[in-house]
PDB file of N, CA and C in Angstrom:
ATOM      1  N   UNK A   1       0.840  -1.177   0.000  1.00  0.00           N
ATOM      2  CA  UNK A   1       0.000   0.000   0.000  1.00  0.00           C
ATOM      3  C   UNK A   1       0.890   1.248   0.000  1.00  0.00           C
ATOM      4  N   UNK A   2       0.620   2.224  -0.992  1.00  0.00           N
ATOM      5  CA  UNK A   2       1.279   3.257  -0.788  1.00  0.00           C
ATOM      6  C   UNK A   2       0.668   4.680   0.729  1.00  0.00           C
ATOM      7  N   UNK A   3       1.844   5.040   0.753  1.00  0.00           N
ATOM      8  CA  UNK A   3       1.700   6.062   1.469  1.00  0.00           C
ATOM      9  C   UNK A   3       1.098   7.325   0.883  1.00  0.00           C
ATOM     10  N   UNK A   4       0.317   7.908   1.487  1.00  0.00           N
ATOM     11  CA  UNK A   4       0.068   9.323   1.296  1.00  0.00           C
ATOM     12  C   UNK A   4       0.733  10.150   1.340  1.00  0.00           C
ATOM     13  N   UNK A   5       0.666  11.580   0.681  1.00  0.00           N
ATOM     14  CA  UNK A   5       1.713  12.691   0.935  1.00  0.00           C
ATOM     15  C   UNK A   5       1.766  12.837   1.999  1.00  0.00           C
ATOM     16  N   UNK A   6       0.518  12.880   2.886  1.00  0.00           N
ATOM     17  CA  UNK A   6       0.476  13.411   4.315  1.00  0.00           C
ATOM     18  C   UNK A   6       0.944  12.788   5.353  1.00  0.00           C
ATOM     19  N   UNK A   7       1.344  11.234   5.059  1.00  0.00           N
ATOM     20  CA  UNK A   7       1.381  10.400   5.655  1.00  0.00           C
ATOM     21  C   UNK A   7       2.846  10.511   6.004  1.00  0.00           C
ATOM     22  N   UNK A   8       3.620  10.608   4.327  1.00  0.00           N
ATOM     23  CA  UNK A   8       5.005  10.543   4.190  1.00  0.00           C
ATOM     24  C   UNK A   8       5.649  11.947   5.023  1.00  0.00           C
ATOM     25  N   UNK A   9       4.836  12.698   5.020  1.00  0.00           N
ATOM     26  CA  UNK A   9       5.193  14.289   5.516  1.00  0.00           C
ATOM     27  C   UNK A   9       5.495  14.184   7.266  1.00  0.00           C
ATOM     28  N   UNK A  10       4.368  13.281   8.108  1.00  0.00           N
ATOM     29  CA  UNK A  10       4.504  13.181   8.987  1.00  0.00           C
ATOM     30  C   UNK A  10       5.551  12.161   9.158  1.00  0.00           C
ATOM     31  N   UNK A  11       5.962  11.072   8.418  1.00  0.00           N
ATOM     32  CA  UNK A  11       6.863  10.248   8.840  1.00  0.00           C
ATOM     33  C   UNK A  11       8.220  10.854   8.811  1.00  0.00           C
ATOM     34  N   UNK A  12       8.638  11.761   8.045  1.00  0.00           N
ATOM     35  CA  UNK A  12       9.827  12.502   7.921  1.00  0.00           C
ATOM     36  C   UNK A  12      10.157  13.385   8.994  1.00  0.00           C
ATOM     37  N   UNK A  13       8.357  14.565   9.261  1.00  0.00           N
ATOM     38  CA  UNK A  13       8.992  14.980  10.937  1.00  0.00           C
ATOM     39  C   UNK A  13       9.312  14.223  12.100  1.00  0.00           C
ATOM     40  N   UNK A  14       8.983  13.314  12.171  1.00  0.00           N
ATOM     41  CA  UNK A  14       9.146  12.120  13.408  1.00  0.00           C
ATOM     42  C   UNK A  14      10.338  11.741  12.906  1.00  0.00           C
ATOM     43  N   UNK A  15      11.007  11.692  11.808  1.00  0.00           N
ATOM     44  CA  UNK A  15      12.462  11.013  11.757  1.00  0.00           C
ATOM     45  C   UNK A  15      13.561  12.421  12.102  1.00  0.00           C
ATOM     46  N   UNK A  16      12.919  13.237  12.035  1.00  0.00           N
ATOM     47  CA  UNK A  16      13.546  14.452  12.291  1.00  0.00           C
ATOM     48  C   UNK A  16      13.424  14.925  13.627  1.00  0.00           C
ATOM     49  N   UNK A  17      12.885  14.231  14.497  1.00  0.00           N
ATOM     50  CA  UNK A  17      12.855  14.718  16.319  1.00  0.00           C
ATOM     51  C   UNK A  17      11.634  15.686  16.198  1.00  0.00           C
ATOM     52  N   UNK A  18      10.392  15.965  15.512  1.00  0.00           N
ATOM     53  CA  UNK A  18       9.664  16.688  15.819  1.00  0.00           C
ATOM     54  C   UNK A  18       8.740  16.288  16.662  1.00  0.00           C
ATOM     55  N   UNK A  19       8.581  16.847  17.852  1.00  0.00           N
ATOM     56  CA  UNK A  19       7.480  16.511  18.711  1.00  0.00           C
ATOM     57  C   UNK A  19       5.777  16.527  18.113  1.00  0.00           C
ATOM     58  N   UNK A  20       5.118  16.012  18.511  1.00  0.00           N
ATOM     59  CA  UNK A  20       3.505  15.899  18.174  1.00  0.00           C
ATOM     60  C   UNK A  20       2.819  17.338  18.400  1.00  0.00           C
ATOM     61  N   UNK A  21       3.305  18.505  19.221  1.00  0.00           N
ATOM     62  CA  UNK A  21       2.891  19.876  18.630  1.00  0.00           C
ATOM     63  C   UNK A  21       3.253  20.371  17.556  1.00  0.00           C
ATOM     64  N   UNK A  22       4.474  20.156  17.138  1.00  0.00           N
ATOM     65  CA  UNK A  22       5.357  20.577  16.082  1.00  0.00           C
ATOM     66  C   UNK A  22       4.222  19.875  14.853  1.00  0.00           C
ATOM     67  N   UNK A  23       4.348  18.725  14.894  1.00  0.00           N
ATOM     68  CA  UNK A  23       4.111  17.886  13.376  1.00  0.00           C
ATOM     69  C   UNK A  23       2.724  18.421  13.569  1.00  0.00           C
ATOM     70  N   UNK A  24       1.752  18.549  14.485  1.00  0.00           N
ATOM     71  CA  UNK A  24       0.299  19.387  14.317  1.00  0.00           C
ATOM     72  C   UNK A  24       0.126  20.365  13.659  1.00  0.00           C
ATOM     73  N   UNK A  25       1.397  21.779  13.922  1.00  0.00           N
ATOM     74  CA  UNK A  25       1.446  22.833  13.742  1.00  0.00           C
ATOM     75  C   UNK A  25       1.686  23.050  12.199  1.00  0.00           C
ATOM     76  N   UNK A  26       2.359  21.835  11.694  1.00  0.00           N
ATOM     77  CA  UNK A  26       3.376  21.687  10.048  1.00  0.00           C
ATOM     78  C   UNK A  26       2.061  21.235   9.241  1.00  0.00           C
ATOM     79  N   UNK A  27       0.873  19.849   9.802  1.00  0.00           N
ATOM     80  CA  UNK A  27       0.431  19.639   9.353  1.00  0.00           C
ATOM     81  C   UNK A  27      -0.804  20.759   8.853  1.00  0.00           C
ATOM     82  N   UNK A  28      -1.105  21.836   9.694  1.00  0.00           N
ATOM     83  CA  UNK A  28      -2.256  22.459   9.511  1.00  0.00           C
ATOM     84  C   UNK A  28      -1.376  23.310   8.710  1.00  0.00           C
ATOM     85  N   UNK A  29      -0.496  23.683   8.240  1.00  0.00           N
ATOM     86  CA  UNK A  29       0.103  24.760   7.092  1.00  0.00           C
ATOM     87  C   UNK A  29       0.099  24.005   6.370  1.00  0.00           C
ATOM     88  N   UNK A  30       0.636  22.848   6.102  1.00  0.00           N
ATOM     89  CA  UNK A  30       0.647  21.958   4.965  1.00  0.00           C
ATOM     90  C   UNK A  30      -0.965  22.017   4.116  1.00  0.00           C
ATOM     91  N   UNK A  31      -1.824  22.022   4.978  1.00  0.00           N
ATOM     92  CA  UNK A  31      -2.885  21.405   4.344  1.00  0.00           C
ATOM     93  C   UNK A  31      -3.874  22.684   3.745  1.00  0.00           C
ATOM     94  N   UNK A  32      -2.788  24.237   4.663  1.00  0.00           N
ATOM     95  CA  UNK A  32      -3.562  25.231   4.217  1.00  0.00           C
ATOM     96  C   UNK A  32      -3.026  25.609   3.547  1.00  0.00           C
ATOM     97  N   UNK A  33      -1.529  25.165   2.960  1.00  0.00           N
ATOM     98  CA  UNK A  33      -0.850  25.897   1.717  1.00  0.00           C
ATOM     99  C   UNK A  33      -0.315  26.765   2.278  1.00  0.00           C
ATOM    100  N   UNK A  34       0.238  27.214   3.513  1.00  0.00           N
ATOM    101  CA  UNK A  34       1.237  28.210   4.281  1.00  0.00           C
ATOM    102  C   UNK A  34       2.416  28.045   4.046  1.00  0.00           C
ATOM    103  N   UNK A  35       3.338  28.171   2.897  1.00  0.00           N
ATOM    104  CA  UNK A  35       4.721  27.396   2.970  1.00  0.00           C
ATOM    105  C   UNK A  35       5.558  28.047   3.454  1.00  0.00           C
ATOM    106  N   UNK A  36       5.476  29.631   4.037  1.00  0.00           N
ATOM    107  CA  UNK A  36       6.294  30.314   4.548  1.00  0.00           C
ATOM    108  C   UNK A  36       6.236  29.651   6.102  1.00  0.00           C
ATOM    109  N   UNK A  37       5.274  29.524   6.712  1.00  0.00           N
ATOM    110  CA  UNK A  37       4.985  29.144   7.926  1.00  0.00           C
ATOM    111  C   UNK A  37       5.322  27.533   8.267  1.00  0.00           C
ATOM    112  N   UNK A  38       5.677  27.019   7.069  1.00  0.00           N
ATOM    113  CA  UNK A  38       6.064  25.481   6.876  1.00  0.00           C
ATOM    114  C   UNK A  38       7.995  25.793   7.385  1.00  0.00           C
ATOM    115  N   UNK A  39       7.899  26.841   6.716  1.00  0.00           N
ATOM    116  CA  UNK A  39       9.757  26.727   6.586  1.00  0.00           C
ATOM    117  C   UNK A  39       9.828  27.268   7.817  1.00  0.00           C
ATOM    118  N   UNK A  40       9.609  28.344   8.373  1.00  0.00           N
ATOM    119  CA  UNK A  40       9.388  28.738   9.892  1.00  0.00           C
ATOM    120  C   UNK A  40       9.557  27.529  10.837  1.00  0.00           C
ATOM    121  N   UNK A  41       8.731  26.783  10.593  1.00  0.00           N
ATOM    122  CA  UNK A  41       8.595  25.290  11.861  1.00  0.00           C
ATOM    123  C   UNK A  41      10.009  25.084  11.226  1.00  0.00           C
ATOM    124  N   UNK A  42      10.043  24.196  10.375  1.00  0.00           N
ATOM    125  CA  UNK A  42      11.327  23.743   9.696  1.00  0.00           C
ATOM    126  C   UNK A  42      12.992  24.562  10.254  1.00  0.00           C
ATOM    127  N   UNK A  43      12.861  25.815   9.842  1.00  0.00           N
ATOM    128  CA  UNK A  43      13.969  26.242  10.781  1.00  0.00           C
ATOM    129  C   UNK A  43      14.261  26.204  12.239  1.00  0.00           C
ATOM    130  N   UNK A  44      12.933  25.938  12.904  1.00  0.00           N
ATOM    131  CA  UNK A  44      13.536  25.960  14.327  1.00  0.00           C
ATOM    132  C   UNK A  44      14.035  24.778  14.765  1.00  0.00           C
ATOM    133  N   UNK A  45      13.118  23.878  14.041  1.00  0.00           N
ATOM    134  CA  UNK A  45      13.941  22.519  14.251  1.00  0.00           C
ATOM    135  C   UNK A  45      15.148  22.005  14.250  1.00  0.00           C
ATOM    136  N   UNK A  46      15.371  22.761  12.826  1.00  0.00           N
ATOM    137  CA  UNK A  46      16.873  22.746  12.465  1.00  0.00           C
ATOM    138  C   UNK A  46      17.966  23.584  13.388  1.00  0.00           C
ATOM    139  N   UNK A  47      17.372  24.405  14.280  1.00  0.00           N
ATOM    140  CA  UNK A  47      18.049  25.396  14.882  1.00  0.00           C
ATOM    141  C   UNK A  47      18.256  24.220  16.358  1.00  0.00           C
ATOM    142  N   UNK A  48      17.144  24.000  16.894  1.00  0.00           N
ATOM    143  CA  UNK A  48      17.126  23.376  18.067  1.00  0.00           C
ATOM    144  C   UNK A  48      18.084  22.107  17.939  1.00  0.00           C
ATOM    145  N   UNK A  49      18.004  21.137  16.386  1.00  0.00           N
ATOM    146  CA  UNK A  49      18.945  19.970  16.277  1.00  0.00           C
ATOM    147  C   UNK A  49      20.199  20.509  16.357  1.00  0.00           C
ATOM    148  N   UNK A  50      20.725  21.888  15.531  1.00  0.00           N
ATOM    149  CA  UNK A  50      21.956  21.971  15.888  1.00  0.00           C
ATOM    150  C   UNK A  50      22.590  22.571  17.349  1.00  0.00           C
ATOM    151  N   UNK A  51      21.744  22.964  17.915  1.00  0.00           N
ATOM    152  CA  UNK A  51      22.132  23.622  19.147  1.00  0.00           C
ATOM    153  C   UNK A  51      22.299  22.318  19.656  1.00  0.00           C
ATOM    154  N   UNK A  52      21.453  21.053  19.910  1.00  0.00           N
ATOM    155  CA  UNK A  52      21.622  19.922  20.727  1.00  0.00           C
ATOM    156  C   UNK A  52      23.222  19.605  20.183  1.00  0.00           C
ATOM    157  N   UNK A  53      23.766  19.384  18.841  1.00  0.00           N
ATOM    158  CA  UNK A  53      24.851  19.025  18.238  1.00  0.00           C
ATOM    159  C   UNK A  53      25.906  20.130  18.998  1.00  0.00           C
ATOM    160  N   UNK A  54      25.694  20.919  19.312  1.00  0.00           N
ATOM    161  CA  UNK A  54      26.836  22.172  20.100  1.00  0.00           C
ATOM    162  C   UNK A  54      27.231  21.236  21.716  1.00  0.00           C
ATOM    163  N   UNK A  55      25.910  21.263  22.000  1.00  0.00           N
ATOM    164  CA  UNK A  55      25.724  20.606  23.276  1.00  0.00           C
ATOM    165  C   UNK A  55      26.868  19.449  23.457  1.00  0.00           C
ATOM    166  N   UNK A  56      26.346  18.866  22.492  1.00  0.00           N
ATOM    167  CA  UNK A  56      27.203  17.336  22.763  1.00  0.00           C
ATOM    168  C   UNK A  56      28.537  17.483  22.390  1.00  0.00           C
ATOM    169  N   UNK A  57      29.083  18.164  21.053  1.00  0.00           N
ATOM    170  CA  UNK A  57      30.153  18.594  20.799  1.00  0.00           C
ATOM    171  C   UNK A  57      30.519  18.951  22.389  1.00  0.00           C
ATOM    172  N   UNK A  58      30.405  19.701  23.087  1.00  0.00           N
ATOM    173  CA  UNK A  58      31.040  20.403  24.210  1.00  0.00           C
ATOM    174  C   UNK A  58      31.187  19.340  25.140  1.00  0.00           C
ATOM    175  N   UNK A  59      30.202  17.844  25.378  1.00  0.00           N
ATOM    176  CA  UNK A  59      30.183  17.176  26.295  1.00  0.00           C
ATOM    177  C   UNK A  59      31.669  16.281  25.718  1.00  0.00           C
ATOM    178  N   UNK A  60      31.578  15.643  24.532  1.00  0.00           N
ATOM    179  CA  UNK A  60      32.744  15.138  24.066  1.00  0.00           C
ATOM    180  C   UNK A  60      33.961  15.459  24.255  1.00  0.00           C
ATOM    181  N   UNK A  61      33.928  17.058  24.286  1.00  0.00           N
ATOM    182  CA  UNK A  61      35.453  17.671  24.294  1.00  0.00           C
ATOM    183  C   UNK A  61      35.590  17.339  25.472  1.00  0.00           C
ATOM    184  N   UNK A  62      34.674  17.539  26.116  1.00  0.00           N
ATOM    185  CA  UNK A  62      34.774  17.633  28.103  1.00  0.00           C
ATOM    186  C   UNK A  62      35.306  16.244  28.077  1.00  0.00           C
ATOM    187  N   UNK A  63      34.942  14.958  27.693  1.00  0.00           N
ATOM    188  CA  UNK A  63      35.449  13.246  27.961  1.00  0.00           C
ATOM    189  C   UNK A  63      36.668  13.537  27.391  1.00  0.00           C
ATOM    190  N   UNK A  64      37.038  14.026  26.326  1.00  0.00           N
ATOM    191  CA  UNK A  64      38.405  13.417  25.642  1.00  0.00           C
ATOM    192  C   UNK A  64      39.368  14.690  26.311  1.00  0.00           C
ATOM    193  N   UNK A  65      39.448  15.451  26.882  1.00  0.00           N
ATOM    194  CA  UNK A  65      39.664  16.544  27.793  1.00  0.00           C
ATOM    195  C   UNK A  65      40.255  15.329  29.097  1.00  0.00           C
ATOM    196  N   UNK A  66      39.491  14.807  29.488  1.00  0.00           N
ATOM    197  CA  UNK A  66      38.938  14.116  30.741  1.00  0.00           C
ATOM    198  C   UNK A  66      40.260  13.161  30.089  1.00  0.00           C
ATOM    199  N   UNK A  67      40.297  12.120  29.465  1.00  0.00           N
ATOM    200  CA  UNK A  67      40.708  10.791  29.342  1.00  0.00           C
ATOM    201  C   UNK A  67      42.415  11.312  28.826  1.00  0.00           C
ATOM    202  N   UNK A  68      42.490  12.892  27.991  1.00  0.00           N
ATOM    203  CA  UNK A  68      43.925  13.198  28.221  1.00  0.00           C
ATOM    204  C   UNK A  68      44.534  13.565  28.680  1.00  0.00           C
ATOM    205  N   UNK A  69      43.983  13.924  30.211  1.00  0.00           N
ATOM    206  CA  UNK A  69      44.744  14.207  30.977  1.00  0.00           C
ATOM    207  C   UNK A  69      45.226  12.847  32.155  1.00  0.00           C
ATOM    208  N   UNK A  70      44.405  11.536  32.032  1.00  0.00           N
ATOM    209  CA  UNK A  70      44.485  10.409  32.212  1.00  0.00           C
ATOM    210  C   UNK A  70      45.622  10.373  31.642  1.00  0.00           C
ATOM    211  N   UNK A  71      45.998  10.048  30.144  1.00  0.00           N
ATOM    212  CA  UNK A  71      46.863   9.717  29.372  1.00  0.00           C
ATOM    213  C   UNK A  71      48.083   9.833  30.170  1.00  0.00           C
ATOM    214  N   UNK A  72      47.927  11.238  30.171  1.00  0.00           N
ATOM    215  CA  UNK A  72      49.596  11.510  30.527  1.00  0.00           C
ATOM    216  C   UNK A  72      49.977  11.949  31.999  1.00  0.00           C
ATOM    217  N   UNK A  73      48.799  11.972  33.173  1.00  0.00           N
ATOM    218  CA  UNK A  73      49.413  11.067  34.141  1.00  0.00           C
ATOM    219  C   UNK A  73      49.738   9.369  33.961  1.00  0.00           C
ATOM    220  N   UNK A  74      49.439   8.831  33.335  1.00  0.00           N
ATOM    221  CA  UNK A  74      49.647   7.491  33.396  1.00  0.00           C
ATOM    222  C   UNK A  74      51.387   7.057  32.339  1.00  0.00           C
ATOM    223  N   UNK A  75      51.429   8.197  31.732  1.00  0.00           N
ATOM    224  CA  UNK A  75      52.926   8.163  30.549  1.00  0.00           C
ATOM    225  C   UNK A  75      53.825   8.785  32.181  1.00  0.00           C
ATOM    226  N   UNK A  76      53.311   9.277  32.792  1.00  0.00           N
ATOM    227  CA  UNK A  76      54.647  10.563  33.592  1.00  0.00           C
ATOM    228  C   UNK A  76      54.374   9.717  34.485  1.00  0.00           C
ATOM    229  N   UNK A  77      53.731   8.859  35.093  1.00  0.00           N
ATOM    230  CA  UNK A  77      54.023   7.529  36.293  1.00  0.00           C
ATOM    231  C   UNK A  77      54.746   7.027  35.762  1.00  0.00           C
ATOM    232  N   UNK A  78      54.773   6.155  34.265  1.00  0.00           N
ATOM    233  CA  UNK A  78      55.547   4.913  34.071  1.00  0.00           C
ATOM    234  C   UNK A  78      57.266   5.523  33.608  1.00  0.00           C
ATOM    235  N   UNK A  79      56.870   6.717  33.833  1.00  0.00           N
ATOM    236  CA  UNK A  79      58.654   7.283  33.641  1.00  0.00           C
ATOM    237  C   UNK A  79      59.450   7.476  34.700  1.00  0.00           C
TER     238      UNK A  79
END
């Protein structure tokens, strides 16, 4: 069975982290032909995914930060 446009539209925000207000808010522009107000939702999403990506970037640096300074107490013991 094929999918619907509407169907496929919602499966893409859900693969994209959009919460069930969000994909409500996309679907009622979608269906009213708002495409400025489509890209609106669309950017914040994109704004909020990359801010989470900052986030974690910063948590990573913080571990490998963490594990090199392990490193080389453990090189300046075995010397």
């Amino acid at each position: 069975m094929k999918k619907s446009k509407i169907e496929s539209v919602i499966e893409n925000l859900k693969d994209a982290g959009c919460n069930k207000t969000t994909i409500e808010k996309f679907i009622v522009c979608f269906e009213n032909n708002r495409k400025e107000e489509q890209l609106e939702i669309l950017e914040k999403q994109r704004t909020d995914l990359l801010n989470q990506v900052h986030k974690d970037e910063k948590r990573i640096s913080c571990l490998d930060y963490l594990a090199y300074q392990i490193k080389r107490e453990k090189r300046f013991l075995n010397n």
